[in-house]
Protein backbone atom coordinates (compact mmCIF):
# COMPACT_ATOMS: atom_id res chain seq x y z
CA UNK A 1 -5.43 -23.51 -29.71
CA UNK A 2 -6.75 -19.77 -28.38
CA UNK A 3 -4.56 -17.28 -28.77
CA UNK A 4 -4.21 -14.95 -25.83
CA UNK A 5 -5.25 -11.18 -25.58
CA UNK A 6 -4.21 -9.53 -22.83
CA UNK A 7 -4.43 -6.26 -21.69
CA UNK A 8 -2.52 -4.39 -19.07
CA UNK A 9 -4.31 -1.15 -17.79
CA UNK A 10 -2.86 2.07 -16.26
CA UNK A 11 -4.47 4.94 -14.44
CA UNK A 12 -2.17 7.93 -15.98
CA UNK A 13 -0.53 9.89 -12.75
CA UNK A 14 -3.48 8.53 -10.65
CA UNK A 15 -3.28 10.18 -7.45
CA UNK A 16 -2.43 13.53 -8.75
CA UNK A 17 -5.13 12.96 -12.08
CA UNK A 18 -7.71 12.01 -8.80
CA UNK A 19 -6.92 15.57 -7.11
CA UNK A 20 -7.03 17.51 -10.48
CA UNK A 21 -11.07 15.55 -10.99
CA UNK A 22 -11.63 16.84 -7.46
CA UNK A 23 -10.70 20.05 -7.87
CA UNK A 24 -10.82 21.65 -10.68
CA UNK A 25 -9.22 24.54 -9.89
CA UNK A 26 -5.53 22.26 -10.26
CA UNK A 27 -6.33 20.97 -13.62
CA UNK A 28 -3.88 22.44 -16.08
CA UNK A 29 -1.68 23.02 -12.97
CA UNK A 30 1.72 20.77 -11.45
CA UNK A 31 0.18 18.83 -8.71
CA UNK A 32 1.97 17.17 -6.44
CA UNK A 33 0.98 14.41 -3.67
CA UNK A 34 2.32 13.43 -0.65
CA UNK A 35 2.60 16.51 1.46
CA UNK A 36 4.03 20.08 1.36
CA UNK A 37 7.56 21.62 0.36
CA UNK A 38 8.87 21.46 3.49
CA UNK A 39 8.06 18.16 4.94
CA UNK A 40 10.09 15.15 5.51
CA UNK A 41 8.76 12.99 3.11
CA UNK A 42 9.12 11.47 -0.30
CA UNK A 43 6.79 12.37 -3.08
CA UNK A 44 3.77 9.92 -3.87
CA UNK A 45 2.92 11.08 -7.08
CA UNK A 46 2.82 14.07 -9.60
CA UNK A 47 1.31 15.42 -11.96
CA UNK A 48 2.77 15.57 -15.70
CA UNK A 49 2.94 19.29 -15.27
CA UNK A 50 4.80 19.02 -12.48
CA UNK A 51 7.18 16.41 -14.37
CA UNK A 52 8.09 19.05 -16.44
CA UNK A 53 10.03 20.42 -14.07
CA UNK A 54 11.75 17.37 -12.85
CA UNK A 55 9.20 16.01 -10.41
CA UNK A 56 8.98 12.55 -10.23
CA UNK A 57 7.40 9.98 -7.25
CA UNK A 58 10.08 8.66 -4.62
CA UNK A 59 11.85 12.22 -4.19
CA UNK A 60 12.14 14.17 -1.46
CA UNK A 61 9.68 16.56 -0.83
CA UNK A 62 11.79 19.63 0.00
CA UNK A 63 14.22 18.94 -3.73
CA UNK A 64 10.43 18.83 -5.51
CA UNK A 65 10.15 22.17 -3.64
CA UNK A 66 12.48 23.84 -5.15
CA UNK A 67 12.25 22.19 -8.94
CA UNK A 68 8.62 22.97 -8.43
CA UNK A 69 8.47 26.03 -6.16
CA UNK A 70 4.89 26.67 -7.90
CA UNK A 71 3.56 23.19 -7.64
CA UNK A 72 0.15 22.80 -5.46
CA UNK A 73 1.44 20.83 -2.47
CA UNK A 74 -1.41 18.04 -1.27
CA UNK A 75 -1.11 15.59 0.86
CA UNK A 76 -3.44 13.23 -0.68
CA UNK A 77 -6.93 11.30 0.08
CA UNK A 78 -6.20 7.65 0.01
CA UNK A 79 -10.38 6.75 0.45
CA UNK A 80 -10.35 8.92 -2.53
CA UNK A 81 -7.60 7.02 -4.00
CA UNK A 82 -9.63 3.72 -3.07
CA UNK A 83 -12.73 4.76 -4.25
CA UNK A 84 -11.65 5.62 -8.07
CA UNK A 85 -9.67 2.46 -8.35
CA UNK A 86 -12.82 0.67 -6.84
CA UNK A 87 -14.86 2.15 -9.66
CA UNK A 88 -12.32 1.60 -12.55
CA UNK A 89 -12.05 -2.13 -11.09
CA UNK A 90 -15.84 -2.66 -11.33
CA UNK A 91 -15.30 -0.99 -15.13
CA UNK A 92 -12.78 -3.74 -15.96
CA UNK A 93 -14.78 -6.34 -14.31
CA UNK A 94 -17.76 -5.55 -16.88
CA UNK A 95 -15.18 -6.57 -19.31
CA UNK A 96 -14.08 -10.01 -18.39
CA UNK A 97 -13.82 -11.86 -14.78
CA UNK A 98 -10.40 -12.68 -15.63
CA UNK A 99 -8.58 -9.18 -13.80
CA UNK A 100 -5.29 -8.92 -12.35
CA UNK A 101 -5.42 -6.24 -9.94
CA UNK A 102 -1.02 -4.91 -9.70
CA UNK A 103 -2.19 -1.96 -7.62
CA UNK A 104 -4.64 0.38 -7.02
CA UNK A 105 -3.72 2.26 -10.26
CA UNK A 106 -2.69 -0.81 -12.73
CA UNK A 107 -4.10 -4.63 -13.54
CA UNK A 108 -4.09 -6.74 -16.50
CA UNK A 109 -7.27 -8.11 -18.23
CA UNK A 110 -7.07 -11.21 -19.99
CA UNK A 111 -9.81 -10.72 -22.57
CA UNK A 112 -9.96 -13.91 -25.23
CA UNK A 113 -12.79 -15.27 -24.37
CA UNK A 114 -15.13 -12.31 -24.54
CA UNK A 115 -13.53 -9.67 -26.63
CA UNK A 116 -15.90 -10.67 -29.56
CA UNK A 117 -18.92 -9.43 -27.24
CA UNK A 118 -17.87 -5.97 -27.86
CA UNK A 119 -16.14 -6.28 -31.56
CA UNK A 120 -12.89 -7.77 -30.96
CA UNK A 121 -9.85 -6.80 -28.82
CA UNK A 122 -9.11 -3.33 -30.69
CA UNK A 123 -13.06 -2.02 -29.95
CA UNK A 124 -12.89 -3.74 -26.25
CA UNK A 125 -9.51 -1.65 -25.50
CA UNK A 126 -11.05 1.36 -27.03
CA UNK A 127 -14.72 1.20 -25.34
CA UNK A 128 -13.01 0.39 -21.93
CA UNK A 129 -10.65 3.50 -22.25
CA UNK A 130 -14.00 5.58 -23.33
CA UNK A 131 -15.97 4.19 -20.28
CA UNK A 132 -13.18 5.20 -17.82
CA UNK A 133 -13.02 8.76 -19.04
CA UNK A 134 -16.67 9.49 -19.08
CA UNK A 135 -17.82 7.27 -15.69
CA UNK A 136 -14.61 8.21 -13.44
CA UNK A 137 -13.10 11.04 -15.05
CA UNK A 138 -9.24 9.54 -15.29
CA UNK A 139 -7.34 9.16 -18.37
CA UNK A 140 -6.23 5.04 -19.18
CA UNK A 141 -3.53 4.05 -20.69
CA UNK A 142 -3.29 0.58 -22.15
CA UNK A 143 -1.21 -1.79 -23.86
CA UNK A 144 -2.57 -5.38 -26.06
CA UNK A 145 -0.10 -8.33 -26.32
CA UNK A 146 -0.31 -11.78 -26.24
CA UNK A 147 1.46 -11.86 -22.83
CA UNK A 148 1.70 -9.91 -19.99
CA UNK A 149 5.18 -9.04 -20.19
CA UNK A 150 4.57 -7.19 -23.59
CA UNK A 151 1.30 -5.41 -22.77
CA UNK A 152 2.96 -4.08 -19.79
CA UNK A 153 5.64 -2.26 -21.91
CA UNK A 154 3.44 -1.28 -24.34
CA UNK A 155 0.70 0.45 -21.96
CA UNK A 156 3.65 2.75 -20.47
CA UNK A 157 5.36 3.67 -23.79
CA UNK A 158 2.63 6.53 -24.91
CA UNK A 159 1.55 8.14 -21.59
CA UNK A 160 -0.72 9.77 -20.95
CA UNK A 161 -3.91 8.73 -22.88
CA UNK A 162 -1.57 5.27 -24.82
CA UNK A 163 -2.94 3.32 -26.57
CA UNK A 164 -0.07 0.58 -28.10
CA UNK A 165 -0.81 -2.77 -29.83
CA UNK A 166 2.14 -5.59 -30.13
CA UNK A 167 1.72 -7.66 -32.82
CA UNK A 168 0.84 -11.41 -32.12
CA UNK A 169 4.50 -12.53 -33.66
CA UNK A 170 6.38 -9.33 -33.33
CA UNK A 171 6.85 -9.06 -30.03
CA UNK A 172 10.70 -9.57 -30.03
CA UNK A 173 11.18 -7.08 -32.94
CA UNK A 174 8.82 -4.90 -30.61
CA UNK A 175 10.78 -4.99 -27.24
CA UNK A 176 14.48 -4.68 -29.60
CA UNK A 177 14.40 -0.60 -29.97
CA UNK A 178 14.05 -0.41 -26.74
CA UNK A 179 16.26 0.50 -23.64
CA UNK A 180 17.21 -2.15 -21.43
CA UNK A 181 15.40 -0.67 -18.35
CA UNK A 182 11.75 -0.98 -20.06
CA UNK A 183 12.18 -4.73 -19.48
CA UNK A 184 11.20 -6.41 -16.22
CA UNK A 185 13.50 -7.70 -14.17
CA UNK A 186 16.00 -5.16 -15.35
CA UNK A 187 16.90 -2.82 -12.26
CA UNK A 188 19.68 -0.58 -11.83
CA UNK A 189 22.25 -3.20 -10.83
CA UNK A 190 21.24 -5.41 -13.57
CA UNK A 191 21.11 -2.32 -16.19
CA UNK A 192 24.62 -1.74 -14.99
CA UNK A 193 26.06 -5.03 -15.28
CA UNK A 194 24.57 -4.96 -18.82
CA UNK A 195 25.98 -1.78 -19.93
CA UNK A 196 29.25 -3.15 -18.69
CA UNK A 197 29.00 -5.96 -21.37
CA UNK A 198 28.62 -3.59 -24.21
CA UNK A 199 24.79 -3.52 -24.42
CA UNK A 200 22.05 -1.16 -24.59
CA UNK A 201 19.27 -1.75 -25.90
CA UNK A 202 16.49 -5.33 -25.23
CA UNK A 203 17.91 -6.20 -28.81
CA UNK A 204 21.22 -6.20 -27.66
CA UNK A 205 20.54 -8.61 -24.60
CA UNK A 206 18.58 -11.03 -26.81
CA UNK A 207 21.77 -10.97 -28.97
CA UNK A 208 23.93 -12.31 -26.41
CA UNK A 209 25.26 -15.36 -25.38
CA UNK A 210 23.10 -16.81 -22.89
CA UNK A 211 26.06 -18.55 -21.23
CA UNK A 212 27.92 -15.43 -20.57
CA UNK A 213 24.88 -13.99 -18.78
CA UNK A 214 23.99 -17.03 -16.46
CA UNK A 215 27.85 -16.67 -15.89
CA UNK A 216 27.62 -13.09 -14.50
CA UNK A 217 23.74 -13.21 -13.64
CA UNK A 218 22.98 -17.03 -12.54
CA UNK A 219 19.65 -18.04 -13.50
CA UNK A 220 18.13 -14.20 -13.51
CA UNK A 221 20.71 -13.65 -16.68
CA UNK A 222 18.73 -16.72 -18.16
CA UNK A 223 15.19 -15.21 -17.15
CA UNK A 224 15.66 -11.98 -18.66
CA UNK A 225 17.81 -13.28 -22.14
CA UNK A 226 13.92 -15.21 -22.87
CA UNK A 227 12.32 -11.99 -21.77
CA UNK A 228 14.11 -10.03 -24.34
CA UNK A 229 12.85 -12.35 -27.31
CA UNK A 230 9.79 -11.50 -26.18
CA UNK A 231 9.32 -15.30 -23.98
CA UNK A 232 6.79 -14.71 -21.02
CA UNK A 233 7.50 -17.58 -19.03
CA UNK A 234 4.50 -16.17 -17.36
CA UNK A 235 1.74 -16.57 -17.04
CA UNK A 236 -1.99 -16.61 -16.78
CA UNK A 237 -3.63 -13.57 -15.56
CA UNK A 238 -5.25 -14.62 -12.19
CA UNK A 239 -9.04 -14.13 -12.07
CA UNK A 240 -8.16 -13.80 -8.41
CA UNK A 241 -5.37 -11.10 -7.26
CA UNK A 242 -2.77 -12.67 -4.55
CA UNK A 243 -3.02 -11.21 -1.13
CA UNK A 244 -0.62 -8.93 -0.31
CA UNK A 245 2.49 -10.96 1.80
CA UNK A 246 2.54 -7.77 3.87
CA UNK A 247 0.78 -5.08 5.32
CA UNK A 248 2.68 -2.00 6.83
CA UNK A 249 2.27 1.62 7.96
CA UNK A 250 5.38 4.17 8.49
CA UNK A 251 5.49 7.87 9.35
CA UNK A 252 8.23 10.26 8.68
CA UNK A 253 9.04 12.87 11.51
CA UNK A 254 8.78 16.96 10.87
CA UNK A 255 11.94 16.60 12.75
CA UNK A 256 14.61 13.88 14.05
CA UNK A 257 13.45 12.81 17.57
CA UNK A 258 14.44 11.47 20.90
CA UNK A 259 11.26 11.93 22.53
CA UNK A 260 10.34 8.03 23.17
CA UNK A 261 6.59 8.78 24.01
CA UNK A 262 6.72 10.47 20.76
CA UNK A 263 8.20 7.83 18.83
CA UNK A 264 5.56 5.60 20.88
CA UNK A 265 2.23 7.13 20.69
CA UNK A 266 3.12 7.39 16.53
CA UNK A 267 3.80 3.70 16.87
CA UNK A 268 0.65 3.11 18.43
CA UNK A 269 -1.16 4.87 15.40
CA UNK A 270 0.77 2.69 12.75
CA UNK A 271 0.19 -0.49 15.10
CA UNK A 272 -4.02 0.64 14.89
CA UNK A 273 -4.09 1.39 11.06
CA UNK A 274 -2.45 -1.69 10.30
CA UNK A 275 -4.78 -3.95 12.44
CA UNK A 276 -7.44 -1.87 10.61
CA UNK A 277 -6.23 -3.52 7.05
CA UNK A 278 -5.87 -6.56 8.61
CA UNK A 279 -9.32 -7.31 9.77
CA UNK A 280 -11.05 -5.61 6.75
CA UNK A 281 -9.30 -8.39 4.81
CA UNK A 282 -10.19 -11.15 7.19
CA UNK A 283 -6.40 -11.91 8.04
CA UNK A 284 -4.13 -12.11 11.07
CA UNK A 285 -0.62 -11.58 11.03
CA UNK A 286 2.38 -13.23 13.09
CA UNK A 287 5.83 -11.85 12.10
CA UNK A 288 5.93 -8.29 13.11
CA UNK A 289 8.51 -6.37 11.59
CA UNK A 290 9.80 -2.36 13.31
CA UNK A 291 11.77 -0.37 10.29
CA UNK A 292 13.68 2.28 11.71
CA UNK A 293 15.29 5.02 10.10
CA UNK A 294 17.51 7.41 12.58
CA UNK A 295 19.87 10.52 11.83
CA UNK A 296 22.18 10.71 9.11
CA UNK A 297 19.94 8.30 6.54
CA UNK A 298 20.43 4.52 8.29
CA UNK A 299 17.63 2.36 8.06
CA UNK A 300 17.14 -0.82 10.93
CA UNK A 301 14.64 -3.27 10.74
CA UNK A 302 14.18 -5.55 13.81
CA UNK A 303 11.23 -8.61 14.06
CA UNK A 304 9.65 -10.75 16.07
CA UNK A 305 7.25 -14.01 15.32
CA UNK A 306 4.20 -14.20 17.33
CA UNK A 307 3.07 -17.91 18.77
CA UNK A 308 -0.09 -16.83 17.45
CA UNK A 309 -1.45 -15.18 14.58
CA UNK A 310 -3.80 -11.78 15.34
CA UNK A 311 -4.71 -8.68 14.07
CA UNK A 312 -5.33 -6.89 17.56
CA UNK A 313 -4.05 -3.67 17.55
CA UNK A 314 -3.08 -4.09 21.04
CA UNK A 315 -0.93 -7.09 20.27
CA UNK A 316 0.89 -5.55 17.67
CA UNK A 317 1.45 -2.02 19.48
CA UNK A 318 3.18 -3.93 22.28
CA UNK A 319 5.01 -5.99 20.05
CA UNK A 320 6.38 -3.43 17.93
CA UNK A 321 7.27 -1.15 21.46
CA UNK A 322 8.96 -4.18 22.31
CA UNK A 323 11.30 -3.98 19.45
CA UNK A 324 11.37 -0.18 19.35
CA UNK A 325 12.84 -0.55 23.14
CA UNK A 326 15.16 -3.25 21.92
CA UNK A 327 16.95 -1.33 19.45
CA UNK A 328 16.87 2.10 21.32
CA UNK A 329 18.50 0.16 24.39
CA UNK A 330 21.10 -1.60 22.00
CA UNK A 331 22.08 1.51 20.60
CA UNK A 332 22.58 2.91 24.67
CA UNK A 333 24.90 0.47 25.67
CA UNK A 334 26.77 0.88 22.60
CA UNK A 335 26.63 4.47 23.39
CA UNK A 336 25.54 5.88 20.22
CA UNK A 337 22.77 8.51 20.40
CA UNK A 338 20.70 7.69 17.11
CA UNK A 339 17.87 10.59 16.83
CA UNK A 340 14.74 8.75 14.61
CA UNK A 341 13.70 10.46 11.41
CA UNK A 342 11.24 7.40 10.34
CA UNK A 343 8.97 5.07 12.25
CA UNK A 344 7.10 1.70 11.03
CA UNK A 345 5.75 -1.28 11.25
CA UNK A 346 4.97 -4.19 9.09
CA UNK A 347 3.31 -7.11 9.73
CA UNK A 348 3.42 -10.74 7.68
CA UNK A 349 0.29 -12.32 6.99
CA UNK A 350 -0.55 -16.15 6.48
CA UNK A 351 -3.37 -17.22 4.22
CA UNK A 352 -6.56 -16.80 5.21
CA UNK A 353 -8.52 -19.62 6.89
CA UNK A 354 -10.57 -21.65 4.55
CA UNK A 355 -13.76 -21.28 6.24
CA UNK A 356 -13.36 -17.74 6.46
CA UNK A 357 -12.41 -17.47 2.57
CA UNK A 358 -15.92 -19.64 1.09
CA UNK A 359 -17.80 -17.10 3.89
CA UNK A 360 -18.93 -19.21 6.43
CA UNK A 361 -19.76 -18.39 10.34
CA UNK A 362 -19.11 -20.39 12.99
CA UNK A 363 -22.18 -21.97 15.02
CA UNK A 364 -24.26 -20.09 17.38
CA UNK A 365 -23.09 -22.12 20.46
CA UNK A 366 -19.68 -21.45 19.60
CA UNK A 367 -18.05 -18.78 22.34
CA UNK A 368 -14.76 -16.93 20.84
CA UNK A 369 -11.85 -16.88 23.27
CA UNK A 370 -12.04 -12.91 24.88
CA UNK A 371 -9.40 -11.64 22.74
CA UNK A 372 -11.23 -12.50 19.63
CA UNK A 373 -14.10 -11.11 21.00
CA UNK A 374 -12.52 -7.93 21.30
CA UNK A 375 -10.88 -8.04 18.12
CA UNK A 376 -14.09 -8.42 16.79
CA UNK A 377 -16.03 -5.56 18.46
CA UNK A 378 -12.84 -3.49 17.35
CA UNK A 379 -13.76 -4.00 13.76
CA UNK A 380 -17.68 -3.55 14.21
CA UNK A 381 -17.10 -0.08 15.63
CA UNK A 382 -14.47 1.02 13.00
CA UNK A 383 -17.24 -0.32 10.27
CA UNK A 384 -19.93 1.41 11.40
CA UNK A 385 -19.18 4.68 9.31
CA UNK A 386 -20.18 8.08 10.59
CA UNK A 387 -21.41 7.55 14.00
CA UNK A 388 -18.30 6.27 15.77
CA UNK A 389 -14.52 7.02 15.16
CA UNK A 390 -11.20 5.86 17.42
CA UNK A 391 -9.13 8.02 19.74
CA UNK A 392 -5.45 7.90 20.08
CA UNK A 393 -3.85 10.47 22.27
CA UNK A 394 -1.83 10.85 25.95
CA UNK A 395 -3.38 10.18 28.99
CA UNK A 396 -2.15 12.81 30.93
CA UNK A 397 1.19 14.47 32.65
CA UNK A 398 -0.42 12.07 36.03
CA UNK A 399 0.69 8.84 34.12
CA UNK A 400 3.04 9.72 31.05
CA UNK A 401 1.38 6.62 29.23
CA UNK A 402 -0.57 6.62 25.91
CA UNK A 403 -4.00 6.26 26.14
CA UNK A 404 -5.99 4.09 23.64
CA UNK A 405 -4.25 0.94 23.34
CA UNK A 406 -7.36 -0.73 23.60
CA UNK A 407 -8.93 1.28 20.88
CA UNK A 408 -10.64 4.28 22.86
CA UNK A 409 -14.27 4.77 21.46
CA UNK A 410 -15.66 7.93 21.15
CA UNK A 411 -19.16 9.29 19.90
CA UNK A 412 -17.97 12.52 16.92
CA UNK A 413 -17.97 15.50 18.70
CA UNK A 414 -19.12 13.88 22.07
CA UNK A 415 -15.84 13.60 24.57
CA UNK A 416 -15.20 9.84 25.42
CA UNK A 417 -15.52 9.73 29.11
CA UNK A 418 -12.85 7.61 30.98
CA UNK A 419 -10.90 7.56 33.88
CA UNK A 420 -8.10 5.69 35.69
CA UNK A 421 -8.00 3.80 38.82
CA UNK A 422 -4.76 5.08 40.20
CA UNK A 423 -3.71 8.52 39.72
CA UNK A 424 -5.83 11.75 39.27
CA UNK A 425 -6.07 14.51 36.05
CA UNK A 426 -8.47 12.00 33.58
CA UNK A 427 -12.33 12.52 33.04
CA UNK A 428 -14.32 11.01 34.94
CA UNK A 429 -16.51 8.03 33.17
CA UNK A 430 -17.46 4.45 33.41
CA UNK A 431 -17.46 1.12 31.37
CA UNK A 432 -15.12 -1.85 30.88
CA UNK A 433 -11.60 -1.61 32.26
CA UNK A 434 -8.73 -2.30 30.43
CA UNK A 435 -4.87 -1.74 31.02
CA UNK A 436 -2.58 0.71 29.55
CA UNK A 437 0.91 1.65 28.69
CA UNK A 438 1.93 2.51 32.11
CA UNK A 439 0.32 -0.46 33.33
CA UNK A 440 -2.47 1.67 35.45
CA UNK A 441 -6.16 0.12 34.60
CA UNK A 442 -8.25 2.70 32.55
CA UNK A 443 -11.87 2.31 32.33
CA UNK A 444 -13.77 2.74 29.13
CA UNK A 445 -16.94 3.65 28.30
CA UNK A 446 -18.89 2.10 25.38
CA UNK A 447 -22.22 4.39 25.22
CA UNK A 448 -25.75 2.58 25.55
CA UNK A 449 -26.07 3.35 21.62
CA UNK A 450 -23.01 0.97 20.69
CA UNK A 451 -24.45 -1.80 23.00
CA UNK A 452 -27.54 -1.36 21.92
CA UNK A 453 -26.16 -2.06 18.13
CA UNK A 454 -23.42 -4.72 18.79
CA UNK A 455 -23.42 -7.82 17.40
CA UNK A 456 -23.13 -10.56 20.33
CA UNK A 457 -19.84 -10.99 21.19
């Protein structure tokens, strides 16, 4: 029987080691992503200078402010983001077509079939860590094991630049040292329950009696008591990464807000970028999901399952409005006023179809229904990079609705032209009419150019 080699690869402070490539003016310097010291958010990632001084990814802007008052503030370039990870990706891929994509920064490579093409597992880890330095310019961490739970361990335990091999044999005397929180499926709660029963370290959990820990754990305490000997009930690395269950956009106010058109028209965005992921993946969603967070720190999550799957940004705008109204009107009648700090909205994907996965089209005679002809054009326009971008913004003091539900088209630096039936204060255009927020017909223009280029719809 083959013995396994697998590798688990990580991008060392990725977003922050991407902005430091870029500019090389922050290299040597705390960087830290995700916006500046005085916005709402939650820090994305940082830098290991700025570690030093207590910065880590999940807190609050403002408290990395003031740990960091020095720190260069960015608020981060996720195509950049997309296009390093596509490029280490293509780097792994050379490797072996057995990669695990975990994220953007992260996968694991199962590599025992062709490690001897580049002089066994040791040389492969090596020459792959050398290839990401000199082609992208990012720093790789990784860690070898004979399972995926090990390697993962092992890659994080000499950051930045780690390079950590597990024995084939040792991997319980490996994982033993160290503290319980290294091993998966070990979060706070867990950790605490743990601690609790005397124990500290993996070796101390491997120690104990596995009946005591499905009594105070159920089946999890038996999951993790294997883990700790070093059992990884797990699990081939999948030449093919799952789809994301989810797909979801959120945006934290400057300031808690009342203003509903606010609230909406940011809605509207979210609704537009995640109808945007959607289609580039060739899925449609159907359970669409508002999170709300409103003044002091409570979050509310309210959904809704479509009778139809989609990915039209419409369709999920005016679900999601739906919902926002819902809970805004719930918390009126119980007369609470409940100011919104955080607005988003997820949606829950099904599989793709099968004929869309193996590629194929449907036949030339076949008409799609109007709304998936407009879905369609949608994501022709938003591919055609360059030339054409969307428009999201208020129609006007006339109408008090939000323009653009229908994705607005406009030529860069060329106003769209468009107008409303009722009501006065909008340019004046032409082109296909469609209805908006306030439920007053808009008419959009898509210039002779975009016909000219569109695919028949």
């Amino acid at each position: 029987m083959i013995e396994r080699t697998i590798l688990h690869c990580d991008l060392d402070a990725f977003y922050a080691s991407v902005e430091q490539r870029d500019h090389p003016e922050y290299r040597g310097k705390p960087v830290i992503v995700g916006g500046g010291p005085r916005d709402r958010g939650v820090v994305s990632a940082a830098s290991y200078e700025a570690r030093k001084f207590g910065v880590h990814s999940a807190m609050p802007l403002v408290q990395a402010g003031k740990l960091c008052p020095q720190g260069i503030f960015v608020p981060g370039s996720f195509e950049a983001y997309e296009e390093a990870s596509d490029a280490v990706m293509a780097l792994f891929a050379l490797r072996t077509p057995l990669v695990e994509p975990i994220s953007l920064d992260e996968a694991f490579l199962d590599i025992t079939g062709t490690a001897h093409l580049f002089g066994g597992p040791g040389a492969c880890a090596r020459d792959l860590k050398r290839d990401v330095l000199e082609h992208v310019g990012l720093v790789l961490s990784v860690g070898m094991a004979s399972s995926k739970l090990c390697a993962k361990v092992a890659s994080d335990l000499r950051k930045p630049d780690g390079f950590v091999v597990v024995p084939r044999g040792g991997e319980a005397a490996f994982l033993a040292p160290l503290p319980l929180r290294r091993l998966w499926g070990v979060g706070p709660k867990t950790q605490q329950v743990l601690e609790d029963l005397g124990m500290r370290t993996i070796g101390d959990l491997a120690n104990a009696d596995p009946a005591l820990l499905e009594a105070r754990l159920g089946e999890h305490g038996a999951t993790i008591s294997d883990r700790a000997k070093g059992i990884d009930e797990d699990r081939e690395v999948l030449g093919e990464p799952a789809e994301p269950k989810s797909i979801g956009h959120a945006h934290t106010f400057d300031r808690d807000t009342l203003d509903r058109a606010k609230i909406e028209s940011t809605l509207l965005r979210l609704a537009e970028g995640v109808g945007t992921r959607l289609r580039k993946h060739q899925l449609r969603g159907r359970t669409v999901t508002l999170q709300l967070r409103v003044a002091p720190f409570e979050t509310r999550t309210r959904q809704r399952t479509l009778t139809e799957p989609t990915s039209d940004d419409l369709r999920l705008f005016e679900t999601a409005r739906a919902l926002l109204r819902d809970a805004l009107s719930a918390d009126r009648d119980a007369g609470q006023v409940s100011p919104v700090r955080l607005v988003g909205v997820t949606v829950r994907h099904g599989p793709r179809s099968r004929e869309r996965a193996r590629g194929r089209t449907a036949p030339a005679a076949f008409r799609p229904p109007p709304q998936m002809r407009w879905v369609r054009l949608v994501g022709w326009v938003k591919s055609v990079d360059g030339l054409w971008t969307t428009s999201v913004s208020g129609c006007g003091r006339t109408c008090g609705c939000v323009r653009g539900q229908r994705t607005l088209l406009r030529r860069k630096a060329v106003p769209m032209m468009h107008r409303s039936r009722r009501g006065k204060g909008h340019i004046e255009g032409g082109g296909g009419a469609d209805r908006c927020a306030c439920d007053r017909v808009h008419r959009v223009l898509l210039p002779a150019p975009c016909r000219r280029m569109a695919p028949a719809l």
